[in-house]
Protein backbone atom coordinates (compact mmCIF):
# COMPACT_ATOMS: atom_id res chain seq x y z
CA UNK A 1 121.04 141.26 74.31
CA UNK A 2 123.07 137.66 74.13
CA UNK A 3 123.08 136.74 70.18
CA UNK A 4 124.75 133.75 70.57
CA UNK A 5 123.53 130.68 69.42
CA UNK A 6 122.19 127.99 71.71
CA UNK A 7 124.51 124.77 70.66
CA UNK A 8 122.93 122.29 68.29
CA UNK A 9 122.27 118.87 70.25
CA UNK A 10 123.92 116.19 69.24
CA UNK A 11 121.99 112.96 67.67
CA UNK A 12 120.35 110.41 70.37
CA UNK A 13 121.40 107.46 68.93
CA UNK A 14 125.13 108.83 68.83
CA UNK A 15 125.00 109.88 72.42
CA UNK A 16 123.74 106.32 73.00
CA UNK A 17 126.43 104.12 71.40
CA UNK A 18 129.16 106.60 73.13
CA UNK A 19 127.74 106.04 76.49
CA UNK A 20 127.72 102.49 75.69
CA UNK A 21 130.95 102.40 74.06
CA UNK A 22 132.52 104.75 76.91
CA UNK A 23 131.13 102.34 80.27
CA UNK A 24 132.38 99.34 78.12
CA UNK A 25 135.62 100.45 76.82
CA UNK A 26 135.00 98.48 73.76
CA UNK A 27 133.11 98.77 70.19
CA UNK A 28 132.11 94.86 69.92
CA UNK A 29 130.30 95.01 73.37
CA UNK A 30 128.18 98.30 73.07
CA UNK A 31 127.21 96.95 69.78
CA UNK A 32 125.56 93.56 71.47
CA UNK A 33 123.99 95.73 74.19
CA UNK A 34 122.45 98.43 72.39
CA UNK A 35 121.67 95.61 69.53
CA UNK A 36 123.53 97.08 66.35
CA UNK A 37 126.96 96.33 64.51
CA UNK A 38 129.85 96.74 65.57
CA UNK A 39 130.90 99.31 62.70
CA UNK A 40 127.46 101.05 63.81
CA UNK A 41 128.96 101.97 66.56
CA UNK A 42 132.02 103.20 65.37
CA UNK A 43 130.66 105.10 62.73
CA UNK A 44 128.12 106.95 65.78
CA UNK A 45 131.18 107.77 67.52
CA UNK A 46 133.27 109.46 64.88
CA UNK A 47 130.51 111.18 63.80
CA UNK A 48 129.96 112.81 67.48
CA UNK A 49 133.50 113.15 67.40
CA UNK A 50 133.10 115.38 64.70
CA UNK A 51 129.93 117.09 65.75
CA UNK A 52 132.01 117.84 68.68
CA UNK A 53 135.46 118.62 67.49
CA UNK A 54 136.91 116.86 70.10
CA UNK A 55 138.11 113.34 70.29
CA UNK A 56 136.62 111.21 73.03
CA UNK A 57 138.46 107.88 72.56
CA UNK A 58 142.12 106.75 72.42
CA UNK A 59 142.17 104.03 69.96
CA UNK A 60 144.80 101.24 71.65
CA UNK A 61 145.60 97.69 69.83
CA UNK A 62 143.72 96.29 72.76
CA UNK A 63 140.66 98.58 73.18
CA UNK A 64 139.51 102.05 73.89
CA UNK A 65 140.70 104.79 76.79
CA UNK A 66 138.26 107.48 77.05
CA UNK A 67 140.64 110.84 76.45
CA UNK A 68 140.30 113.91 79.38
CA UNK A 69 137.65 115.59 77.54
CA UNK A 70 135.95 112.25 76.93
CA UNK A 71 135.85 110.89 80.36
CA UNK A 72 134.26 114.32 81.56
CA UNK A 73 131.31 114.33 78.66
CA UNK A 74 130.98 110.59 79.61
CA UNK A 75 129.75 111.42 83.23
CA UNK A 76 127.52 114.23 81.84
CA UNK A 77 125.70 112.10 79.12
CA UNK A 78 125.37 108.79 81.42
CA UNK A 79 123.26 111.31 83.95
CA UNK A 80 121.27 112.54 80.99
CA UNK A 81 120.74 109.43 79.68
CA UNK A 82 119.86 108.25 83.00
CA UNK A 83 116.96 110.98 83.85
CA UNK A 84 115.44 110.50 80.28
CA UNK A 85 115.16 106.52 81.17
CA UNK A 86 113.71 107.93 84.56
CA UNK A 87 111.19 109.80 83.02
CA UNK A 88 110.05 107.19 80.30
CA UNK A 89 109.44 104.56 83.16
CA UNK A 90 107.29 107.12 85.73
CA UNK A 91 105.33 108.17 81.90
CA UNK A 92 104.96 104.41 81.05
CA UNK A 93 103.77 103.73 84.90
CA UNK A 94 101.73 106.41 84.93
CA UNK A 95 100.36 105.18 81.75
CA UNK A 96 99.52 101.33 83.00
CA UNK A 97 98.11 102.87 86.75
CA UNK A 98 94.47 103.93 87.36
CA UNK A 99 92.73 105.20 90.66
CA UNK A 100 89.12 103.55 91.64
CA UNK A 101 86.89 105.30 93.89
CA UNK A 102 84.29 103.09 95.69
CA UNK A 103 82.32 103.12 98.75
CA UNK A 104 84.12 101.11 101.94
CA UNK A 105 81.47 98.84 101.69
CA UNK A 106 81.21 97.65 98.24
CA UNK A 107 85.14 97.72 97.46
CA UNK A 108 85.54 95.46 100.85
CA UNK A 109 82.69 93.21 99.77
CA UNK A 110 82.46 93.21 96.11
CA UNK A 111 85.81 95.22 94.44
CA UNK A 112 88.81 93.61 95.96
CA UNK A 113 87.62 90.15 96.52
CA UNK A 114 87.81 89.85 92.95
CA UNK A 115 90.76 92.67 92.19
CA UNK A 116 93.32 89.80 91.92
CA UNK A 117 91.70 88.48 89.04
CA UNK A 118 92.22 91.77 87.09
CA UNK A 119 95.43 91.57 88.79
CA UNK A 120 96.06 88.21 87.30
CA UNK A 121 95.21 89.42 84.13
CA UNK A 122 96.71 92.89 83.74
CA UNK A 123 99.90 92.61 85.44
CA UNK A 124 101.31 95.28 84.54
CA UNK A 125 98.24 97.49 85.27
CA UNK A 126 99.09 99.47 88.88
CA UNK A 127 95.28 99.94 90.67
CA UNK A 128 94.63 102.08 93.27
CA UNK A 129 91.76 102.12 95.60
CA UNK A 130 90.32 104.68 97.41
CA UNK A 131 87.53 103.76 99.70
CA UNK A 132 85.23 106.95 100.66
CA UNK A 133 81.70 108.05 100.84
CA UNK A 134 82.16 111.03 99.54
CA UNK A 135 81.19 111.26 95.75
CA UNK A 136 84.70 112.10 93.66
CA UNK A 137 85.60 114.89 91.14
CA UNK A 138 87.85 113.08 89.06
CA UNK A 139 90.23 115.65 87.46
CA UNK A 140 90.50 117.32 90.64
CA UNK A 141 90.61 113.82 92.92
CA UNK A 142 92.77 111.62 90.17
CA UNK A 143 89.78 109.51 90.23
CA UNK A 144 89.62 107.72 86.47
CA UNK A 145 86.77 105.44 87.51
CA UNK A 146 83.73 105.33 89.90
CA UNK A 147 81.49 102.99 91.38
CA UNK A 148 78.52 104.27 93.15
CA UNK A 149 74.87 103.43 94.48
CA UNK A 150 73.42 105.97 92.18
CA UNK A 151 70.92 106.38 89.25
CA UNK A 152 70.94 108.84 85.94
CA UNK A 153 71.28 110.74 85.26
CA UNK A 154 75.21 112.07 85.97
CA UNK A 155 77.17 114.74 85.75
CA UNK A 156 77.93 116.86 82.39
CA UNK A 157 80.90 115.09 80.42
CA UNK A 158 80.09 112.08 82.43
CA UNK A 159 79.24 108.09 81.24
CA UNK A 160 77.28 106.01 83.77
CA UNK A 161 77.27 102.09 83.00
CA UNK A 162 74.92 99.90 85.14
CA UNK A 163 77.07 97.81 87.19
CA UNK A 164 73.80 95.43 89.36
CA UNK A 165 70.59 97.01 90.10
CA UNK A 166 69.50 97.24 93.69
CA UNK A 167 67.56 95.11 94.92
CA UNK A 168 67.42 94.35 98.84
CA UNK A 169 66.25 91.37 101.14
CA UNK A 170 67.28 90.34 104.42
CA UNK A 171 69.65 88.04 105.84
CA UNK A 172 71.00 86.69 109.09
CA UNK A 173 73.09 84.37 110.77
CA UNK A 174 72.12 80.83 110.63
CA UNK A 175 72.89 80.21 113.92
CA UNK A 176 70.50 82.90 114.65
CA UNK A 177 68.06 82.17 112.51
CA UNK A 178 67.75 78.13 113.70
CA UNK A 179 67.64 79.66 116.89
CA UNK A 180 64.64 80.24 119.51
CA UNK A 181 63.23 82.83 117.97
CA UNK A 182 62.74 81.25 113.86
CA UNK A 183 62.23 83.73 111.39
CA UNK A 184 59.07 81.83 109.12
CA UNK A 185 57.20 85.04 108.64
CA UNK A 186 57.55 88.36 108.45
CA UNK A 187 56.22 89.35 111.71
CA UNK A 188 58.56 87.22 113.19
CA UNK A 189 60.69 90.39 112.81
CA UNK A 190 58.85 91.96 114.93
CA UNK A 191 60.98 89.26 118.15
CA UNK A 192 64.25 90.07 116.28
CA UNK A 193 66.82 93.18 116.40
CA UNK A 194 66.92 95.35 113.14
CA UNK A 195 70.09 96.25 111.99
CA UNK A 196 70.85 99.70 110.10
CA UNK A 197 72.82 100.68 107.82
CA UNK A 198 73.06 104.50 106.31
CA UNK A 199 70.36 104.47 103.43
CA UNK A 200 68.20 103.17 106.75
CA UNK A 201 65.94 101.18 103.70
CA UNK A 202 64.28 99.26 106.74
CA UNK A 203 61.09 101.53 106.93
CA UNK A 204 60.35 101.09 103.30
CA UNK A 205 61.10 97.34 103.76
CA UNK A 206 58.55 96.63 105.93
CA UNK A 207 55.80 98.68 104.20
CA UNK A 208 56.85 96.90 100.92
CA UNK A 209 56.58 93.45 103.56
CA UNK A 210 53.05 94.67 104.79
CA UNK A 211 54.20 94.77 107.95
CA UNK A 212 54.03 98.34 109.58
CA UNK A 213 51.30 97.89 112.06
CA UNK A 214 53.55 94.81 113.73
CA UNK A 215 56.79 95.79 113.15
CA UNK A 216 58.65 98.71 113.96
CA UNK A 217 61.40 99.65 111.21
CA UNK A 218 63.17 102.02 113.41
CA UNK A 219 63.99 100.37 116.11
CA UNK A 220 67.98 98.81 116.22
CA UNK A 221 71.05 99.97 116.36
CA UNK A 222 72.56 102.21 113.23
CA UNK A 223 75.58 101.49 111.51
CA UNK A 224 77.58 104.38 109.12
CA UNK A 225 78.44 101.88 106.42
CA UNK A 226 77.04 98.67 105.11
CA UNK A 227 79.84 96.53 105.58
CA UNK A 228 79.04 97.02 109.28
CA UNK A 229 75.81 95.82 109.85
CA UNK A 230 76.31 93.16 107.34
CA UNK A 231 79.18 91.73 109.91
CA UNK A 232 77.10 92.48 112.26
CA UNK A 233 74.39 90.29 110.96
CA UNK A 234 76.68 87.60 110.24
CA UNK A 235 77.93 87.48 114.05
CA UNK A 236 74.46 86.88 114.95
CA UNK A 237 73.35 90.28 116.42
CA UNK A 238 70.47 91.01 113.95
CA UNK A 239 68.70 91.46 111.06
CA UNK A 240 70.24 93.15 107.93
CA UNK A 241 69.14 94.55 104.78
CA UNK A 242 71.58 94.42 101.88
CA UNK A 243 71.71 93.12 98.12
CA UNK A 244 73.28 90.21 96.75
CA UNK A 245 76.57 91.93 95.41
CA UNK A 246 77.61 92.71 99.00
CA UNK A 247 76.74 88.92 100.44
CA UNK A 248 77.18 86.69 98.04
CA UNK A 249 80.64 85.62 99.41
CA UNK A 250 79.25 85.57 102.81
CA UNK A 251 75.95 83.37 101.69
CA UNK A 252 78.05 80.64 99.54
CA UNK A 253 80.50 80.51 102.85
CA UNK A 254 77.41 79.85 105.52
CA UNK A 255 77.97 83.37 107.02
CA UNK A 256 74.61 84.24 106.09
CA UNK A 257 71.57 83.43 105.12
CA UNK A 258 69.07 84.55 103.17
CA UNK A 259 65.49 85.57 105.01
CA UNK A 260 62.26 85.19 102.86
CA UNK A 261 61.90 84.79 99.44
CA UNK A 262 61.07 88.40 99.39
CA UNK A 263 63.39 91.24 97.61
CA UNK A 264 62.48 94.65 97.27
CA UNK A 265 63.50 96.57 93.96
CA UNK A 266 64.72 100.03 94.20
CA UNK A 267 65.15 102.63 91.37
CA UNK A 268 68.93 103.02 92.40
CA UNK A 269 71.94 100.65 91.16
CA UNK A 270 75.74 100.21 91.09
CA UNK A 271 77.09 102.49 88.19
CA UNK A 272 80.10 102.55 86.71
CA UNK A 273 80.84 105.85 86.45
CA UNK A 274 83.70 107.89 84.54
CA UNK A 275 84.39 110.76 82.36
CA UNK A 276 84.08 110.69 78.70
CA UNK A 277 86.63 109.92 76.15
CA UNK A 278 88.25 107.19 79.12
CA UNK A 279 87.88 104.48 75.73
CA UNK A 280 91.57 106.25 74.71
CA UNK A 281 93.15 104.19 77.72
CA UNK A 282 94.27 100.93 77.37
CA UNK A 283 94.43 100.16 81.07
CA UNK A 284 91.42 102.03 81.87
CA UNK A 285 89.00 100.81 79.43
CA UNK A 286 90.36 97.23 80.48
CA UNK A 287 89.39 97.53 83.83
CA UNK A 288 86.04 99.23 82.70
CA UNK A 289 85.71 96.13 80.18
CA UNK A 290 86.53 93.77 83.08
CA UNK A 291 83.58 95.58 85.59
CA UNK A 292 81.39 95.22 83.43
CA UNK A 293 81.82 91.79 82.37
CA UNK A 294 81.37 90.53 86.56
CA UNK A 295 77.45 91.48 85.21
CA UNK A 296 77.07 87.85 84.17
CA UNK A 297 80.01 85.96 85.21
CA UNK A 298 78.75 83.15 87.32
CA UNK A 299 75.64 83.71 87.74
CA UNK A 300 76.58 87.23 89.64
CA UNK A 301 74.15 88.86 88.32
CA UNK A 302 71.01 86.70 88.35
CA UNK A 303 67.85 88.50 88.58
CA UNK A 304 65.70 87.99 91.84
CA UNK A 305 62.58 88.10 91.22
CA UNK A 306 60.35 89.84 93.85
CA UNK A 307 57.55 88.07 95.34
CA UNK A 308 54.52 88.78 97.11
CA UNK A 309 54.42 88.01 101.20
């Protein structure tokens, strides 16, 4: 069994005003970099000197010479010193970085239309955005927030903020829209194509729209994500359903345009989603603070109130 002793290390700040001393080769100028006096330094060295029992500098009338011994614990400590700097900046990036999950539709739409805002912001906040249907784990995904078409209640150890209810309506392009076929009524949609997206809301649309006996709901082709049939709409192919987070860009730019004063409310919503305790992060309780405050900014978030065809 080795009884030796393990060697004591010596101080940081020692090892720090010799590596400073040792790349400049002079007292006055490790002082002004590592922002102490110039007898600071001095005093660090001689007292690692004697920690050490070695000498590491040749005093000269003009300066320092690192000695044999010196030179070769110079290279050794610059490398430490250089892996624990590493470290600190990966911990302190790590630190200031957070992973969003979304759906393709509403961080295309909605999320990064707006992300350089945060950016703007939080600039030294890293955010990463993963776009997937598939509902996340966190822990086991690196996900530290969420924001899904969902409704309460969530998973155990979970917080779930509403974001927007849902509320759909239709739209289409203008050009189709002033086009041969006008859409005035509702069973004008019976002359027009129907355009689906994955939650396929069109059948409950139309009963909602009293319209089942004229229109057909399933008829159309079927897109796998929102995003899609909302471009779709907007390059004059058909009729979409959506809600007013994922068009509002399109609307104000004369993409689209809104069909009926008609919305339908649904018992689901955007959430904000994320696991407990996420307050003790300082870039990820910003960005939850900064979701949630979209809510009300300009008029974003505007109720629509649902009338009667």
């Amino acid at each position: 069994m080795d009884t030796r002793k393990t060697p004591a290390l010596p101080p940081l700040n020692a090892l720090r005003a010799f590596e400073a001393a040792a790349r400049n080769l002079n007292f006055r100028l490790a002082a002004e970099e590592i922002g102490v006096t110039q007898g600071a330094v001095a005093q660090q060295v001689r007292h690692l000197e004697n920690v050490l029992s070695l000498r590491l500098f040749e005093r000269l009338p003009r300066g320092l010479a690192l000695t044999t011994e010196g030179l070769a614990y110079f290279s050794a400590v610059q490398r430490a010193l250089n892996i624990i700097q590493d470290a600190t900046a990966a911990l302190n990036r790590r630190s200031s970085s957070l992973t969003i999950s979304t759906t393709p539709s509403f961080a295309s739409k909605w999320l990064i239309p707006r992300l350089s805002e945060f950016s703007e912001s939080h600039p030294a906040v890293e955010v990463r955005i993963i776009a997937d249907e598939k509902l996340c784990t966190f822990k086991a995904d690196g996900v530290d927030i969420a924001i899904r078409l969902s409704k309460p209640p969530f998973g155990k150890g979970l917080v779930g903020e509403l974001l927007f209810p849902l509320e759909i309506f239709a739209v289409g392009s203008p050009s189709l829209l002033d086009g041969p076929k006008p859409l005035t009524k509702p069973s004008d949609l019976a002359r027009h194509v129907l355009l689906h997206d994955a939650h396929d809301l069109w059948p409950e649309f139309i009963a909602a729209l009293k319209q089942g006996n004229r229109v057909d709901p399933t008829k159309g082709p079927r897109f796998n994500q929102s995003a899609l049939a909302i471009d779709a709409a907007a390059a004059g192919q058909g009729i979409a359903l959506t809600s007013e987070p994922l068009v509002e860009r399109d609307i104000a730019a004369g993409r689209l345009r809104r069909i009926f004063d008609f919305s339908l409310a649904l018992s689901l919503g955007y959430y904000v989603v994320y696991p407990e305790g996420l307050s003790d992060s300082g870039a990820k309780r910003a960005m939850r603070d900064w979701l949630l405050a979209q809510r009300n900014k300009d008029g974003q978030h505007s109720a629509i109130n649902s009338l009667h065809v």
